[in-house]
C-alpha atoms as a PDB file:
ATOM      1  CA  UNK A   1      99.006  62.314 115.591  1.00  0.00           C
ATOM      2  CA  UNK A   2      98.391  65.872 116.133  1.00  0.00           C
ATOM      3  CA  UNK A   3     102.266  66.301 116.481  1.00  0.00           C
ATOM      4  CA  UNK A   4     103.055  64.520 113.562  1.00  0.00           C
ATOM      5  CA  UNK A   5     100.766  66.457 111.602  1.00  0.00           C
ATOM      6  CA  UNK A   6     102.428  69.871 113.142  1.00  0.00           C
ATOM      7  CA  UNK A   7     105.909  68.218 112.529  1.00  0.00           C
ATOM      8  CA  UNK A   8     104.751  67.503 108.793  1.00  0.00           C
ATOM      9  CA  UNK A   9     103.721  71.107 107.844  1.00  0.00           C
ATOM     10  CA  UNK A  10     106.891  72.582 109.320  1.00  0.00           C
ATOM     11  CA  UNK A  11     108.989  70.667 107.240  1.00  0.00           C
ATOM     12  CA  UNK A  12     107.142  71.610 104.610  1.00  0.00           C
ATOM     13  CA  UNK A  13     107.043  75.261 105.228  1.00  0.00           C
ATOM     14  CA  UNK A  14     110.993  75.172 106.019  1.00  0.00           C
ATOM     15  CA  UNK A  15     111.858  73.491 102.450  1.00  0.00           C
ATOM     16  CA  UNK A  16     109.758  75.491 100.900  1.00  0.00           C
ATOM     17  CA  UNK A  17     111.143  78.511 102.448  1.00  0.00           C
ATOM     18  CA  UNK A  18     114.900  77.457 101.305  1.00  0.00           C
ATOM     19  CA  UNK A  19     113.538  77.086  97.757  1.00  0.00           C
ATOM     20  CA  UNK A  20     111.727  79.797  96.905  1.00  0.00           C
ATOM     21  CA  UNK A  21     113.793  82.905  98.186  1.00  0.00           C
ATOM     22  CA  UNK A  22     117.563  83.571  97.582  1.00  0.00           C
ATOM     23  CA  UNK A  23     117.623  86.422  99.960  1.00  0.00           C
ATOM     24  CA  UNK A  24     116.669  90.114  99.300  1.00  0.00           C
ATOM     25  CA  UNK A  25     117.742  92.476  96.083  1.00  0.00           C
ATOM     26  CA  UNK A  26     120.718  94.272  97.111  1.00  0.00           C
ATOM     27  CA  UNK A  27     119.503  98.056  96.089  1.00  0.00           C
ATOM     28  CA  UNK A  28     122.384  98.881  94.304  1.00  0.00           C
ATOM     29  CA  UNK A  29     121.314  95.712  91.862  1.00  0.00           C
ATOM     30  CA  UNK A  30     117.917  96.912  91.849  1.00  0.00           C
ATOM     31  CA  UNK A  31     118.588 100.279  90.614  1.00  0.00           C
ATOM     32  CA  UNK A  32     119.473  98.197  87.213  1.00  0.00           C
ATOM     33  CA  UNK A  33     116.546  96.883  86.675  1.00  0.00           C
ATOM     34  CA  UNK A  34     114.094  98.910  84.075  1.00  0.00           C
ATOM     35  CA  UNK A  35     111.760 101.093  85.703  1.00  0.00           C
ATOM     36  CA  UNK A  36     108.624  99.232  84.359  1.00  0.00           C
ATOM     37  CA  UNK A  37     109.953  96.241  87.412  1.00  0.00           C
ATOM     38  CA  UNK A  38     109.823  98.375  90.310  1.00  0.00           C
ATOM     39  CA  UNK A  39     106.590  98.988  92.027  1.00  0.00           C
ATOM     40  CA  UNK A  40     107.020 101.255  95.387  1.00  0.00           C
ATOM     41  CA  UNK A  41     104.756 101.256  98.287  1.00  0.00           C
ATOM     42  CA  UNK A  42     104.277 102.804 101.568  1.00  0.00           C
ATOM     43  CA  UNK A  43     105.813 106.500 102.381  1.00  0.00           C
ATOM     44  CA  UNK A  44     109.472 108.420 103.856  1.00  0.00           C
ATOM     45  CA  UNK A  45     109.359 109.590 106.449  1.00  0.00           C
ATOM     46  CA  UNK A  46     111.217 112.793 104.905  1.00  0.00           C
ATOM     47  CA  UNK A  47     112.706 114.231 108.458  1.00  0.00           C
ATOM     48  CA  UNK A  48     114.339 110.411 109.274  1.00  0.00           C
ATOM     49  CA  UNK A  49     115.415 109.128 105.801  1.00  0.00           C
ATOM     50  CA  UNK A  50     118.705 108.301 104.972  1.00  0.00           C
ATOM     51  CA  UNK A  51     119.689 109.879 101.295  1.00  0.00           C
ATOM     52  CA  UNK A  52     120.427 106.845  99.813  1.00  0.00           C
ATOM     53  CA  UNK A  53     116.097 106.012 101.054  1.00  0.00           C
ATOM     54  CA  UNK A  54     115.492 109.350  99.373  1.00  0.00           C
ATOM     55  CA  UNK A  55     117.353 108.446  96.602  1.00  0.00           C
ATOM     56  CA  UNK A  56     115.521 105.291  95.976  1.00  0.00           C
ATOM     57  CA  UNK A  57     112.359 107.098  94.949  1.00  0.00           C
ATOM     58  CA  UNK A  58     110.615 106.961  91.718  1.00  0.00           C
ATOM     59  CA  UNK A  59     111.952 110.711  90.222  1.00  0.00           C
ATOM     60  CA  UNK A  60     114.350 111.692  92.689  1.00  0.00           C
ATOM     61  CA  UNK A  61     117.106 113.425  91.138  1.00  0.00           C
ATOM     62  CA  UNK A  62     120.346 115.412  92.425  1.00  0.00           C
ATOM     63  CA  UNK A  63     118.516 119.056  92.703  1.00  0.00           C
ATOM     64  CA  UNK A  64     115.238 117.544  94.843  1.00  0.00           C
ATOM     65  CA  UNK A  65     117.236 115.471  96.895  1.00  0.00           C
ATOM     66  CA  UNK A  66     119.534 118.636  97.733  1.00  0.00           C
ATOM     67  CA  UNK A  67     116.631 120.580  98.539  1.00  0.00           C
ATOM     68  CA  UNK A  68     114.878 118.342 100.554  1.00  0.00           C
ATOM     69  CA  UNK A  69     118.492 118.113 102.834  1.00  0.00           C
ATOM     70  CA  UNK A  70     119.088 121.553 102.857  1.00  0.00           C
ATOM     71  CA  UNK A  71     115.655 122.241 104.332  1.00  0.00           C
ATOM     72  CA  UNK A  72     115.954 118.953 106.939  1.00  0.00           C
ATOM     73  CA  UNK A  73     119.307 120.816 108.020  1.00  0.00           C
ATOM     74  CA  UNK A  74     117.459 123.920 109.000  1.00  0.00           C
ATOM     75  CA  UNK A  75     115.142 121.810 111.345  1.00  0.00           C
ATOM     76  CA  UNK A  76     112.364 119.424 110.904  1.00  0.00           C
ATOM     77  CA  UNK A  77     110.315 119.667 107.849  1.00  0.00           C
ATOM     78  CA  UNK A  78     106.462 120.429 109.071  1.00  0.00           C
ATOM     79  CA  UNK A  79     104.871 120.114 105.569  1.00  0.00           C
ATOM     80  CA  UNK A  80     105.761 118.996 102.038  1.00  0.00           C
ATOM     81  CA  UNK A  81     104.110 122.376 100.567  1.00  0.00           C
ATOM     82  CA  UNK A  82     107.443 123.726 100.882  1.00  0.00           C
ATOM     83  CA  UNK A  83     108.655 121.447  97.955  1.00  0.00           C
ATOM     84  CA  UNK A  84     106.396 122.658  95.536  1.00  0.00           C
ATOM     85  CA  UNK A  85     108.940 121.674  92.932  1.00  0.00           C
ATOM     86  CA  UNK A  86     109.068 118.477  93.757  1.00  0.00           C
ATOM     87  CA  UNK A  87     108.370 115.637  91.145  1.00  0.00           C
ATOM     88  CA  UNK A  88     104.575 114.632  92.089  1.00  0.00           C
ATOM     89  CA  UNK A  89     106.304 110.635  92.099  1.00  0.00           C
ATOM     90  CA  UNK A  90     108.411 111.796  94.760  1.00  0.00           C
ATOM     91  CA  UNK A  91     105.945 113.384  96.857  1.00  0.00           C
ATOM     92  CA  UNK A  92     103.443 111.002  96.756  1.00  0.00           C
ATOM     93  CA  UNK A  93     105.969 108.399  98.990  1.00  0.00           C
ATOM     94  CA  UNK A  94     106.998 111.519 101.513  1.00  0.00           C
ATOM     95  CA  UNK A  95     105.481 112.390 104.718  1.00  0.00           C
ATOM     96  CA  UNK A  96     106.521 114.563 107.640  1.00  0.00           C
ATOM     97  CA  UNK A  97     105.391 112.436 110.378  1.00  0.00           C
ATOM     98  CA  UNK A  98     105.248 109.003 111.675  1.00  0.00           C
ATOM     99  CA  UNK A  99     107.609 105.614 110.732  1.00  0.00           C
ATOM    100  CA  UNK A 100     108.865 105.626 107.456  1.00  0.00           C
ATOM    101  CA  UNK A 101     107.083 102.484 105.443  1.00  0.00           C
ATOM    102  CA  UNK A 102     108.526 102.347 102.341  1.00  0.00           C
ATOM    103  CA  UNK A 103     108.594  99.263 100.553  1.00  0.00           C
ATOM    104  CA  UNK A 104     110.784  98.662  96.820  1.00  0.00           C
ATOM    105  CA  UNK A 105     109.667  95.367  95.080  1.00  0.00           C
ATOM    106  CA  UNK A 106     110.023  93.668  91.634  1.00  0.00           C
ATOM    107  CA  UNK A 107     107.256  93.191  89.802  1.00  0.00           C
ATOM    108  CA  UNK A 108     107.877  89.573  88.421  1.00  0.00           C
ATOM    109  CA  UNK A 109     108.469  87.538  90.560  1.00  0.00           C
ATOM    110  CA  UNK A 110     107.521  89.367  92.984  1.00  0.00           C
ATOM    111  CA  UNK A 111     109.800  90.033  95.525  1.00  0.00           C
ATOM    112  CA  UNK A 112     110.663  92.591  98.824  1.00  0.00           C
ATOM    113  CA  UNK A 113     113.740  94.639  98.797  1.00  0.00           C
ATOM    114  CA  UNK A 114     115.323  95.629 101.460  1.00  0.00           C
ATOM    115  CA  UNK A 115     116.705  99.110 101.432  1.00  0.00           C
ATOM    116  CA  UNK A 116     119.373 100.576 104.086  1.00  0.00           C
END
């Protein structure tokens, strides 16, 4: 019985699965969407970020992202005081140490996006 019941929730849980989700956003296609969808969480880390992560951020634009790869080129960045131009979006999802954790999702439905 107890198998059945196990058997029962898995099939469940694997239809459900293939129903609700048709993969992640693409971040190209989730650039288009307005700005009032996208909610970001977590941090960069700004030393190991690709540009197109840094990119990605809520006020990033060509001059800050420059900057911010200049100064990673002259070694590892030890504080974000250094970017004291930097849009106050933008700094609040950097940090200079530790796994980067940044997470992009839509607000409705809600859903994770994936970025490389």
């Amino acid at each position: 019985m107890k198998t059945l019941i196990i058997g029962i929730i898995a099939l469940f849980a694997v239809t459900a699965q293939a129903k609700g989700s048709s993969g992640p956003i693409s971040a190209p296609a989730f650039r288009d969407k307005s700005p009032s969808d996208v909610r970001v969480l977590g941090e960069l880390n700004v030393n190991t970020a690709s540009p197109d992560q840094l990119r990605h951020l809520p006020g990033m634009d060509d001059t800050s992202l420059k900057a911010i790869l200049s100064a990673r080129a002259e070694g590892p960045v030890r504080s974000l005081e250094m970017f004291a131009s930097l849009n106050p979006s933008v700094r609040a999802h950097l940090k200079v140490e530790g796994n980067s954790d940044l997470r992009l999702i839509r607000a409705l439905p809600l859903e994770r996006v994936n970025v490389k």
